[in-house]
Protein backbone atom coordinates (compact mmCIF):
# COMPACT_ATOMS: atom_id res chain seq x y z
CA UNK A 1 43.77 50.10 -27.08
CA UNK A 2 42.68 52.68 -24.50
CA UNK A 3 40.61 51.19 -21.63
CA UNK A 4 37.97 53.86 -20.41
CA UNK A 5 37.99 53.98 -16.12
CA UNK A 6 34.10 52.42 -15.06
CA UNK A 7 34.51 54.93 -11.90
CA UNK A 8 35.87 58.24 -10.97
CA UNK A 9 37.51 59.67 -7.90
CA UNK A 10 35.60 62.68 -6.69
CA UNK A 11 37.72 64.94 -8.53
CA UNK A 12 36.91 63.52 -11.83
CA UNK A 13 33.43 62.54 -10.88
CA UNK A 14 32.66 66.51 -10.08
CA UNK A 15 34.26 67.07 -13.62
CA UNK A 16 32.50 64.53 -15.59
CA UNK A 17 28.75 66.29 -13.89
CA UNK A 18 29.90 70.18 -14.26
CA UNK A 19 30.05 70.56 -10.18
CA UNK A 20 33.07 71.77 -8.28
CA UNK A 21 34.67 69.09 -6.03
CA UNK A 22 33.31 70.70 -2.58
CA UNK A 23 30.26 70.53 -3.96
CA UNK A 24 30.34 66.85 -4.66
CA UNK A 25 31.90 66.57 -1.60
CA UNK A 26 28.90 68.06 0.64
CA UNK A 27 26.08 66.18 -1.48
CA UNK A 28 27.97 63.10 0.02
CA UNK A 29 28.26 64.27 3.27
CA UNK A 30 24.89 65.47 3.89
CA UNK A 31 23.01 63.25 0.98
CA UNK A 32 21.63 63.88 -2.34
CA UNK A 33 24.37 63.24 -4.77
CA UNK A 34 25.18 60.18 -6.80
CA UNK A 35 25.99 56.74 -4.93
CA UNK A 36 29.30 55.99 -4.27
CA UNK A 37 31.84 53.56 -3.04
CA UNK A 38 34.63 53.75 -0.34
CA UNK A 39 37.56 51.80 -1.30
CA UNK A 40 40.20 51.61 1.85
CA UNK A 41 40.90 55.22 1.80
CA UNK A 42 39.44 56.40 -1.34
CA UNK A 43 35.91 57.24 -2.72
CA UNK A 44 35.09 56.61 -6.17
CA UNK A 45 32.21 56.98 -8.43
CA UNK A 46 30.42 54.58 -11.09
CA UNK A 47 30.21 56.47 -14.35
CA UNK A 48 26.77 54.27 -14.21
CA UNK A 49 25.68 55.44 -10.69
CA UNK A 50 26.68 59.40 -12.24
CA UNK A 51 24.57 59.14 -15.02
CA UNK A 52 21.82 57.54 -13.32
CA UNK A 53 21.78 60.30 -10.85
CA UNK A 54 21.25 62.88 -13.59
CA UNK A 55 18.95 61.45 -15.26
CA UNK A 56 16.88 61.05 -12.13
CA UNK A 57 16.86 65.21 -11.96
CA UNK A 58 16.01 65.61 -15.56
CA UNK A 59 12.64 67.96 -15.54
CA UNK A 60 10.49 69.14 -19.18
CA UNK A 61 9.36 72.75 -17.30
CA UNK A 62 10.27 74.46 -14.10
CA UNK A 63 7.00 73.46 -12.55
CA UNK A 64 7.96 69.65 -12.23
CA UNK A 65 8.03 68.54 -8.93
CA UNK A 66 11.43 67.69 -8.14
């Protein structure tokens, strides 16, 4: 039995949402992307935290307010 990973490096995490990795990368630098974690060296992402973050953007019509 396969064990799915509960978070993503920022590779995979850019992946899983459709983004490129430097764009992942900036929306952590300057804010606005998903939350993440820093792990000694290494950032990763909860699928949870991904998905959340999605959903939060999810609009019916153009003229939402974001």
């Amino acid at each position: 039995m396969q064990l799915q990973p509960k978070r993503l490096n920022a590779r995979d995490a850019a992946a899983y949402l459709g983004l490129s990795y430097s764009l992942i990368c900036k929306l952590r630098v300057y804010g606005g992307g998903p939350r993440y974690a820093k792990l000694a060296r290494r950032v990763v992402y909860d699928i949870a935290d991904l998905d959340a973050w999605v959903a939060k953007r999810a609009r019916m019509n153009t003229s939402e307010a974001a």
